[in-house]
Protein backbone atom coordinates (compact mmCIF):
# COMPACT_ATOMS: atom_id res chain seq x y z
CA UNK A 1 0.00 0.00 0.00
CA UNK A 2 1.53 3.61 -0.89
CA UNK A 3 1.16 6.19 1.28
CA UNK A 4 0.61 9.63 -0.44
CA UNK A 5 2.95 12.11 -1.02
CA UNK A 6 3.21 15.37 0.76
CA UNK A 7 3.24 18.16 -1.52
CA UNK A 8 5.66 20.79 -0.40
CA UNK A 9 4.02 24.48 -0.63
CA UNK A 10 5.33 25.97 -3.88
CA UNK A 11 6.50 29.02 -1.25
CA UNK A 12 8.79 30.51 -4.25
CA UNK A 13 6.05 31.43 -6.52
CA UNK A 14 4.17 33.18 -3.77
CA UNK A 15 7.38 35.12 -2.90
CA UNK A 16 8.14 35.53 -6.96
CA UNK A 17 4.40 37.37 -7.31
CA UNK A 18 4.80 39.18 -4.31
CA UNK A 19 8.10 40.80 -5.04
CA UNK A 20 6.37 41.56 -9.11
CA UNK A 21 3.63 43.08 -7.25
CA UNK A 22 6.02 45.16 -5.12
CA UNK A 23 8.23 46.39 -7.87
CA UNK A 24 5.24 47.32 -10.16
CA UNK A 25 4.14 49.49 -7.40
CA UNK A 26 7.08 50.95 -7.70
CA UNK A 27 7.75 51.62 -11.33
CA UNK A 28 4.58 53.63 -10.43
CA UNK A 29 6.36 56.26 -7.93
CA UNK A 30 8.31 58.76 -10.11
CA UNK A 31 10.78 58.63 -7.10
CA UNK A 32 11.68 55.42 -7.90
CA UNK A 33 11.56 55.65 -11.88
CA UNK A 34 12.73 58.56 -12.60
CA UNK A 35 16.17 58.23 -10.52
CA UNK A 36 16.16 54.53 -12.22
CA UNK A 37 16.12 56.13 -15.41
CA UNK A 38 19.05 58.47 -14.78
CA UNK A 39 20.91 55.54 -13.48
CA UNK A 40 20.11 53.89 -16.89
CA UNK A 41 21.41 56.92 -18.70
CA UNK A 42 24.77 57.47 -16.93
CA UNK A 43 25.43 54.00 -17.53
CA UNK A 44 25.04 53.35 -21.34
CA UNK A 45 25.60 57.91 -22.38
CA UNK A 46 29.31 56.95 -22.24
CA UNK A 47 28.93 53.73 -24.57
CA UNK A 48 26.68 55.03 -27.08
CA UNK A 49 28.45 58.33 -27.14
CA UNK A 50 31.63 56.14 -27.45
CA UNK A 51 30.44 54.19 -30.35
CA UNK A 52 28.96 57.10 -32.02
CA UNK A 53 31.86 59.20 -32.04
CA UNK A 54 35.08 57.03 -31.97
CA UNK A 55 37.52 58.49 -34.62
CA UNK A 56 37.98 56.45 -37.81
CA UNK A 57 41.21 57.34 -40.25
CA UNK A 58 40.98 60.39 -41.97
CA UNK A 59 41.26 59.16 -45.85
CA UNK A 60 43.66 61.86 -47.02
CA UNK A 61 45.94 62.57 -44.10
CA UNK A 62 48.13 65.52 -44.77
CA UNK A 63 52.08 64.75 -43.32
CA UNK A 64 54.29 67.82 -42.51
CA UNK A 65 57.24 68.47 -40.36
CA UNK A 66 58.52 71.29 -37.60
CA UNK A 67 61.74 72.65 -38.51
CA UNK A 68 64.02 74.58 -36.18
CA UNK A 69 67.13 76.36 -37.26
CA UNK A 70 67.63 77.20 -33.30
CA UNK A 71 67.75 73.13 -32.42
CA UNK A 72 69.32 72.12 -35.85
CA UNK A 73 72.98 73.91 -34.83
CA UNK A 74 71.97 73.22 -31.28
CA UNK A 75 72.53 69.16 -32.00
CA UNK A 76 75.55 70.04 -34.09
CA UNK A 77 73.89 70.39 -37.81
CA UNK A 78 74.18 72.70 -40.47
CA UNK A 79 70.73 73.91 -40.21
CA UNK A 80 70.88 75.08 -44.02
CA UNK A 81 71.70 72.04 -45.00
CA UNK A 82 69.42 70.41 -42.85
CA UNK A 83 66.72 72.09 -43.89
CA UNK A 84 67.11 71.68 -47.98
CA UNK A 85 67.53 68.09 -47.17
CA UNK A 86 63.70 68.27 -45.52
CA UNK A 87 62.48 70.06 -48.45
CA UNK A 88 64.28 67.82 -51.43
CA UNK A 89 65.10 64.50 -49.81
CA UNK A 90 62.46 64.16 -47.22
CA UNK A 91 60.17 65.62 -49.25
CA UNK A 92 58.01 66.84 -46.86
CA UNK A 93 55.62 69.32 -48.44
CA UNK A 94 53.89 70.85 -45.29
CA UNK A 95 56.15 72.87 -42.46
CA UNK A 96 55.60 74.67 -39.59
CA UNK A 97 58.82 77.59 -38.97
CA UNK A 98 59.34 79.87 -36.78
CA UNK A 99 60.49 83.35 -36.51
CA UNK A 100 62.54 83.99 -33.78
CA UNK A 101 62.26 87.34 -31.57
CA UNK A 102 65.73 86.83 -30.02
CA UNK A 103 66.98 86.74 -33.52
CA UNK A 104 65.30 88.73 -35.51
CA UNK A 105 65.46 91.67 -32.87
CA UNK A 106 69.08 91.16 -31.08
CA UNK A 107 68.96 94.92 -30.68
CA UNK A 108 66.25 97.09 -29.75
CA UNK A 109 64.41 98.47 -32.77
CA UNK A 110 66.88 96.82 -35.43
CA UNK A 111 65.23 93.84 -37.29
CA UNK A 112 67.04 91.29 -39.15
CA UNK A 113 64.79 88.38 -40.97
CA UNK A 114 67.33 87.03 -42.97
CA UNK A 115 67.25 83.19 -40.74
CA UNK A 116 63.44 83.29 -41.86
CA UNK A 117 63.89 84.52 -44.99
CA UNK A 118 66.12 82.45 -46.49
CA UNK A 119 63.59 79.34 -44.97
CA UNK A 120 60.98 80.66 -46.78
CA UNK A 121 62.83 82.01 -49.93
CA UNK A 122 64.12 77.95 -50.48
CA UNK A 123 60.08 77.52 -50.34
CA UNK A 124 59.00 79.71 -52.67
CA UNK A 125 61.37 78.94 -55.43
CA UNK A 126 60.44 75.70 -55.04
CA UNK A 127 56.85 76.40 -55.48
CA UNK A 128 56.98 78.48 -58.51
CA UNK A 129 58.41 74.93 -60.06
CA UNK A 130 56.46 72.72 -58.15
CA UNK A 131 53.28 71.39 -60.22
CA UNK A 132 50.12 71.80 -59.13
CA UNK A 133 48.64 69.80 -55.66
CA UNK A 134 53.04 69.39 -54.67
CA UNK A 135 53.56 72.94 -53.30
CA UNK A 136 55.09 73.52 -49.85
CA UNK A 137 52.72 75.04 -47.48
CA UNK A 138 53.80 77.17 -44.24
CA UNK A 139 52.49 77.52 -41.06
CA UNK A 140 54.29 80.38 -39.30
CA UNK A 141 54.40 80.78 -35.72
CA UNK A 142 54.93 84.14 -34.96
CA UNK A 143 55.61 85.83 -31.07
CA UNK A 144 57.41 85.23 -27.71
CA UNK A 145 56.40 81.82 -27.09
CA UNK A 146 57.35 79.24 -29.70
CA UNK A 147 58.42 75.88 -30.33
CA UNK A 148 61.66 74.39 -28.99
CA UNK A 149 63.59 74.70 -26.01
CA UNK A 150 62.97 77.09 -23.69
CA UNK A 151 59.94 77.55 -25.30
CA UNK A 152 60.14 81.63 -24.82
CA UNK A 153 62.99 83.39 -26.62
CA UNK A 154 62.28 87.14 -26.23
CA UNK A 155 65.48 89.34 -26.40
CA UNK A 156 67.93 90.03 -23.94
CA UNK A 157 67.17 94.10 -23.52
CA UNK A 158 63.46 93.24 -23.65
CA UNK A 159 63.76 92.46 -19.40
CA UNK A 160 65.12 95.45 -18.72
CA UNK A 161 61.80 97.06 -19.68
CA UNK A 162 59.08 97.72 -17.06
CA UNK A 163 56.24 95.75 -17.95
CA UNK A 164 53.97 97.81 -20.06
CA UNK A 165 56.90 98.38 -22.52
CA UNK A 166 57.07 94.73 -22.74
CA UNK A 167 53.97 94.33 -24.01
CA UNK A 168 54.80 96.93 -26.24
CA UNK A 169 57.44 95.72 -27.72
CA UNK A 170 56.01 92.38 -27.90
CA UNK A 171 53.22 93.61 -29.88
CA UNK A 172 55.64 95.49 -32.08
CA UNK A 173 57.53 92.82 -33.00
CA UNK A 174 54.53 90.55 -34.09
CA UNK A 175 53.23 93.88 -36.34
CA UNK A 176 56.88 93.40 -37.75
CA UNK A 177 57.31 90.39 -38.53
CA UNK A 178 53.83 89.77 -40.03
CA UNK A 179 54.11 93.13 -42.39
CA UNK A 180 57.42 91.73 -43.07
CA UNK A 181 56.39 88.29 -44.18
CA UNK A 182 53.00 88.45 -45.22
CA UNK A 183 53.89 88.43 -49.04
CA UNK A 184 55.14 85.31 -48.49
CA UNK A 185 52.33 82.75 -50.43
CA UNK A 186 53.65 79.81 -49.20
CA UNK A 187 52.41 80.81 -45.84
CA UNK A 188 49.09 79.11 -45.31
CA UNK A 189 48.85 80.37 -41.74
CA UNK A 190 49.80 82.08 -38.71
CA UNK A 191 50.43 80.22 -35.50
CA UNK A 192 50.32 83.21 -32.65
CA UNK A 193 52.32 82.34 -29.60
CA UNK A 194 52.81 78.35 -28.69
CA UNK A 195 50.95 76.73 -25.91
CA UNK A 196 50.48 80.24 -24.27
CA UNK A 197 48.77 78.70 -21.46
CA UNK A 198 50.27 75.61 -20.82
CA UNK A 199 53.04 76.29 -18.38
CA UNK A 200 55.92 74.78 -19.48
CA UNK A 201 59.31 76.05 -20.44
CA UNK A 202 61.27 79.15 -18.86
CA UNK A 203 58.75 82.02 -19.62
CA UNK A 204 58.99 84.98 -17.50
CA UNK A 205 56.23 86.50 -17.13
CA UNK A 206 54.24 83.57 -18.65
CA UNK A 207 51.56 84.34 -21.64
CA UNK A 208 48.76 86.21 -20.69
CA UNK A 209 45.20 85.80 -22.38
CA UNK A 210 44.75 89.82 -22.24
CA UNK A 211 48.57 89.76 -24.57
CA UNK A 212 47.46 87.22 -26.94
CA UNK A 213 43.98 88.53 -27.92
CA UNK A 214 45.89 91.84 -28.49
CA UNK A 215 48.23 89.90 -30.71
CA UNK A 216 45.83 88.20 -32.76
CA UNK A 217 44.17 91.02 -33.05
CA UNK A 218 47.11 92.44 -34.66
CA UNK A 219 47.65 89.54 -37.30
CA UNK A 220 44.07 89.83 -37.83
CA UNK A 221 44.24 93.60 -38.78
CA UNK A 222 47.42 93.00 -41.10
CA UNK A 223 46.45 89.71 -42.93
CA UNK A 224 43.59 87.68 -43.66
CA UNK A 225 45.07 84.28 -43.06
CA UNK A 226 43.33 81.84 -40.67
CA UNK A 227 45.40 81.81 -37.25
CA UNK A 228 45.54 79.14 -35.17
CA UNK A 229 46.90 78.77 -31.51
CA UNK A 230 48.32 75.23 -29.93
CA UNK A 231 47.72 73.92 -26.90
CA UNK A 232 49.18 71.24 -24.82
CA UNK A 233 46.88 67.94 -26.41
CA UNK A 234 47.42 65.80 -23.26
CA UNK A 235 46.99 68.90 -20.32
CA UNK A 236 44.99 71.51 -22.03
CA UNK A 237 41.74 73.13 -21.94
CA UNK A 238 41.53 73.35 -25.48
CA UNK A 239 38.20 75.65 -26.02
CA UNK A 240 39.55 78.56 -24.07
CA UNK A 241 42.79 78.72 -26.52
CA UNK A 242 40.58 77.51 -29.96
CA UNK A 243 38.00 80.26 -28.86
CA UNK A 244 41.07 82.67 -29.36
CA UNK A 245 41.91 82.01 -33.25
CA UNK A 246 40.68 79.83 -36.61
CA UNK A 247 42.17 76.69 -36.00
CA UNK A 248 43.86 74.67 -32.90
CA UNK A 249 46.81 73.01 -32.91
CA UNK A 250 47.43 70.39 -30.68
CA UNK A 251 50.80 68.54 -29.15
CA UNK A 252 50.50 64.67 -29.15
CA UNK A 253 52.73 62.58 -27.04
CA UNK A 254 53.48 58.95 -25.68
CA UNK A 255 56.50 58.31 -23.93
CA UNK A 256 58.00 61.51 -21.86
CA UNK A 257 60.94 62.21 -19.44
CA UNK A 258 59.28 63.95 -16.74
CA UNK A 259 59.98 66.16 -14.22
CA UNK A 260 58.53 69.28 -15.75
CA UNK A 261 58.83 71.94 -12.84
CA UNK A 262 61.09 70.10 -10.05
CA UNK A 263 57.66 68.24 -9.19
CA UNK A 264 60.08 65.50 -8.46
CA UNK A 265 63.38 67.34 -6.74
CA UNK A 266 65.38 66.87 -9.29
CA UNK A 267 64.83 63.40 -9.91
CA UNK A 268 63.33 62.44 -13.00
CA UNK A 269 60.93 59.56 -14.40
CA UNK A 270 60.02 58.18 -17.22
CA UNK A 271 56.40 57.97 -18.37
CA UNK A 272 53.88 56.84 -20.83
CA UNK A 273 50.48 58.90 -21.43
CA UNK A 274 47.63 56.48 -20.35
CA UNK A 275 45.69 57.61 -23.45
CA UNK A 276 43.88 55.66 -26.53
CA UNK A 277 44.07 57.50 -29.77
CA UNK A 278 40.08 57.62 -29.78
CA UNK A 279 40.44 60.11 -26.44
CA UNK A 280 41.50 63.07 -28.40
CA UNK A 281 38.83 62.75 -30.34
CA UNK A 282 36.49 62.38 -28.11
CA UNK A 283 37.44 65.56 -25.73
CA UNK A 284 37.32 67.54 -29.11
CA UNK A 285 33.42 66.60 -28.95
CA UNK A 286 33.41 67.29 -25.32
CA UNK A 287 34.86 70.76 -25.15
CA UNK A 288 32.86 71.76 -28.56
CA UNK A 289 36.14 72.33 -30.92
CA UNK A 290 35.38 70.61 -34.55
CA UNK A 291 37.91 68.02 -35.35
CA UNK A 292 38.41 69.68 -38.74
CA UNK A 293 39.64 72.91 -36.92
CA UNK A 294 42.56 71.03 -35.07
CA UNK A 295 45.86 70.37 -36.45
CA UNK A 296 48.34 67.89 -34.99
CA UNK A 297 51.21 70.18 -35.01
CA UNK A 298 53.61 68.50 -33.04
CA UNK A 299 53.73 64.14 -32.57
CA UNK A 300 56.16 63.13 -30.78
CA UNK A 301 58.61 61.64 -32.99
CA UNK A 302 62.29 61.66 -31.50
CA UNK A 303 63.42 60.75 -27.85
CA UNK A 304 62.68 63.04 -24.77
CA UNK A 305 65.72 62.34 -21.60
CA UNK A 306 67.53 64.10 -19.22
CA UNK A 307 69.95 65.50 -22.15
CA UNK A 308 69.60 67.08 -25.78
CA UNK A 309 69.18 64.34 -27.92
CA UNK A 310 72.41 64.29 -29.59
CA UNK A 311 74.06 63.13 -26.60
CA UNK A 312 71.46 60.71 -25.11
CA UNK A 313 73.00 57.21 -25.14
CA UNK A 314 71.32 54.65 -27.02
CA UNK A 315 69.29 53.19 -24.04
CA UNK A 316 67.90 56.36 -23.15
CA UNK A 317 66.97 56.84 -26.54
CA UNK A 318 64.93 53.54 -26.25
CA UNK A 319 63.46 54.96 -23.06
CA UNK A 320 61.30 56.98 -25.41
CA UNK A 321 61.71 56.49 -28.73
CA UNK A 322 62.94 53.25 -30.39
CA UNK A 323 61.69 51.88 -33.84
CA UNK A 324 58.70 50.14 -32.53
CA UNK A 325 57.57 53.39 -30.41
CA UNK A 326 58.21 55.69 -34.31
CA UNK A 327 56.03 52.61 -36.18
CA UNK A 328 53.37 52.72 -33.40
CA UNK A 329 53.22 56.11 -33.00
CA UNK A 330 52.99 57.02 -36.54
CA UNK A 331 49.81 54.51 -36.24
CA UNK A 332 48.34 55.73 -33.09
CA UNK A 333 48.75 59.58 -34.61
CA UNK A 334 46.65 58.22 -37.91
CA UNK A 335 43.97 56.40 -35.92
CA UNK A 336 43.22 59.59 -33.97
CA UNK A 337 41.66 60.54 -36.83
CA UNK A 338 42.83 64.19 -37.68
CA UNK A 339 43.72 64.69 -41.05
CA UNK A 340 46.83 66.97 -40.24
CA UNK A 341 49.94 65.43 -38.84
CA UNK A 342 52.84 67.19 -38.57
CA UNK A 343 55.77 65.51 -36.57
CA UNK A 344 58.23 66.66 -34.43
CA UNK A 345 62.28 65.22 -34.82
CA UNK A 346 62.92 65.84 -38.05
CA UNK A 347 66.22 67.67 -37.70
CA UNK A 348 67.22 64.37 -35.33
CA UNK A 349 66.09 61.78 -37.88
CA UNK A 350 68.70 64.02 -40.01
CA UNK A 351 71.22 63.45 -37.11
CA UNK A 352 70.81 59.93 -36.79
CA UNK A 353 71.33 59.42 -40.40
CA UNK A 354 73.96 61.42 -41.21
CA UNK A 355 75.87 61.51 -37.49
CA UNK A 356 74.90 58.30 -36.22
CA UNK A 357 74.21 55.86 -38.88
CA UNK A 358 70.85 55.30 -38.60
CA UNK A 359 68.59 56.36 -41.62
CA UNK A 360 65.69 54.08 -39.86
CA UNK A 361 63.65 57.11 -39.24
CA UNK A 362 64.13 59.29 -41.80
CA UNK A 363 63.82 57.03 -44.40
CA UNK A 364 60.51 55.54 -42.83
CA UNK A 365 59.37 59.48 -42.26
CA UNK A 366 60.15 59.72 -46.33
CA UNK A 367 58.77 56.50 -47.31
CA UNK A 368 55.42 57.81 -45.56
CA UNK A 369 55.81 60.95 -47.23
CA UNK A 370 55.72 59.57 -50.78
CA UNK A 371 53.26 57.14 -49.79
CA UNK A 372 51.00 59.14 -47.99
CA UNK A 373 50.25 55.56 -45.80
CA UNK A 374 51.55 53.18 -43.59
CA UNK A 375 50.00 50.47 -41.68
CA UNK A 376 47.64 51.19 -39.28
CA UNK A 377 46.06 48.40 -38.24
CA UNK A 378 48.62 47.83 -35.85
């Protein structure tokens, strides 16, 4: 004989009905929903916006080059013959210069442009030969702040003015140079000032926004060319300098020596930006500047140490940049998604090959000039 079975209470689905009841009561307080729904927001905003506006590879990436005749002697070149090797060999067809206050203005009220000159004199011949779509085009950067080491290269007499002559003077010799230059049709645009509010370098007194406007307003009142104003891509602001000028220009690094203002007491690191290539990109979108008004002016594309980079050894050259790091940068730059690239080494690419042996990156740099592409699928 078989006694029945006891049925267990089916407990769960009570619970299970309960609990729906509970939460459909709820979804019916907008206390509940409503914070639910920002919750829901904050969580998938970031994806979608992500996915939405991740760079892709501009199709017809424009490559140029920053010359220097400052660091070209300062590494030991001939900076002439440095720089007619960029134009013919390298072949490098976009350039950013720059005109030097110290000098152009050694003495008070005496101008000599002959170092800028004769840079964009080798350009313009060029051009008038050139065929069309293969002409050299210039971006200028013009004022007390500008590229290369350390960073500000006003004049020796200009600190023994009080302070409103300096600005004076400052102004003066941006009126200069541009009336000076501005015949010049290689010259595609003006940079004004470099980084102006990014403190870095030996600038003292450091940029100030009320300066700059007045500068730009000076360009603006002797030439019609777009100007555009860098800032640091890793540590700036990037609207407040954009705001100032037609285009930005933008720095774009990897692998640094750091100790930028004795942070560290004099001891020094190494370090690697934690940044993808979509994240400049994506904080142009976030800080409202279009992505066709910035200009990678300056990627990273020689070593950074604790000495100019004709005397780093070769391991500290590998701290920063060794061939992998030029390869991967050079695809890192191109995924960002900008379609204007200018690099920053070239006169130690020319050192490496003709001092040191080693044509690995200029020859790559050339190869990718030509080419117009390179890999980057990496």
């Amino acid at each position: 004989m078989k006694l029945p079975k006891h049925k267990k209470p089916k407990t769960y689905n009570t619970e299970a009905k309960q609990e729906l009841k509970l939460l459909a009561r709820l979804w019916k307080l907008r206390t509940f929903r409503y914070p639910l729904y920002a919750l829901i927001i904050v969580i998938l905003a970031p994806i979608v916006f992500f996915v939405l506006r991740r760079p892709t590879i501009h199709p017809n990436i424009k490559y140029g080059v920053n010359f220097s005749d400052k660091y070209a002697r300062d590494i030991g070149l001939d900076w002439k013959q440095t720089y007619t090797a960029i134009l013919d060999d390298l072949g490098a067809k976009n350039l950013r210069l720059v005109a030097y206050w110290d000098d152009i203005e050694a003495t008070k009220d005496t101008y000599d442009f002959s170092i800028i000159k004769y840079q964009l004199d080798e350009v313009e011949k060029r051009n008038a030969t050139a065929p069309e779509g293969e002409q050299i085009n210039i971006i200028l950067t013009v004022g007390r702040k500008v590229p290369r080491w350390p960073e500000c290269f006003q004049p020796t007499w200009w600190h023994d003015e009080e302070l409103r002559g300096q600005e004076i003077q400052q102004l003066e010799f941006v009126e200069k140079t541009v009336t000076e230059l501005k015949n010049y049709k290689s010259i595609q645009m003006w940079q004004v000032e470099n980084e102006p509010f990014f403190t870095f370098g030996h600038c003292n007194p450091p940029i100030a926004r009320s300066i700059l406007t007045r500068e730009v307003k000076v360009v603006r009142a002797l030439d019609n060319r777009p100007i555009v104003i860098q800032d640091s891509g890793e540590g700036g602001l990037w609207y407040p300098t954009y705001s100032l000028g037609d285009y930005l220009a933008i720095s774009m690094y990897r692998k640094i020596w750091f100790d930028f203002w004795g942070i560290l007491l004099g001891e020094f690191v190494y370090f690697k930006y934690p940044l993808a290539h979509w994240t400049y990109k994506i904080k142009a979108d976030i800080v409202q500047v279009p992505a066709n008004k910035i200009i990678v002016s300056e990627l990273q594309a020689e070593p950074w140490g604790p000495v100019i980079n004709s005397e780093l050894t070769e391991e500290q050259k590998g701290k920063t940049m060794s061939r992998n790091d030029f390869i991967d940068t050079i695809s890192y730059a191109q995924k960002a998604g900008f379609e204007n690239i200018y690099f920053w080494g070239a006169e130690w690419w020319y050192w490496e090959k003709t001092q040191n042996g080693n044509g690995f990156y200029w020859d790559t740099a050339k190869a990718l000039f030509k080419e117009r592409t390179i890999s980057a699928t990496r």
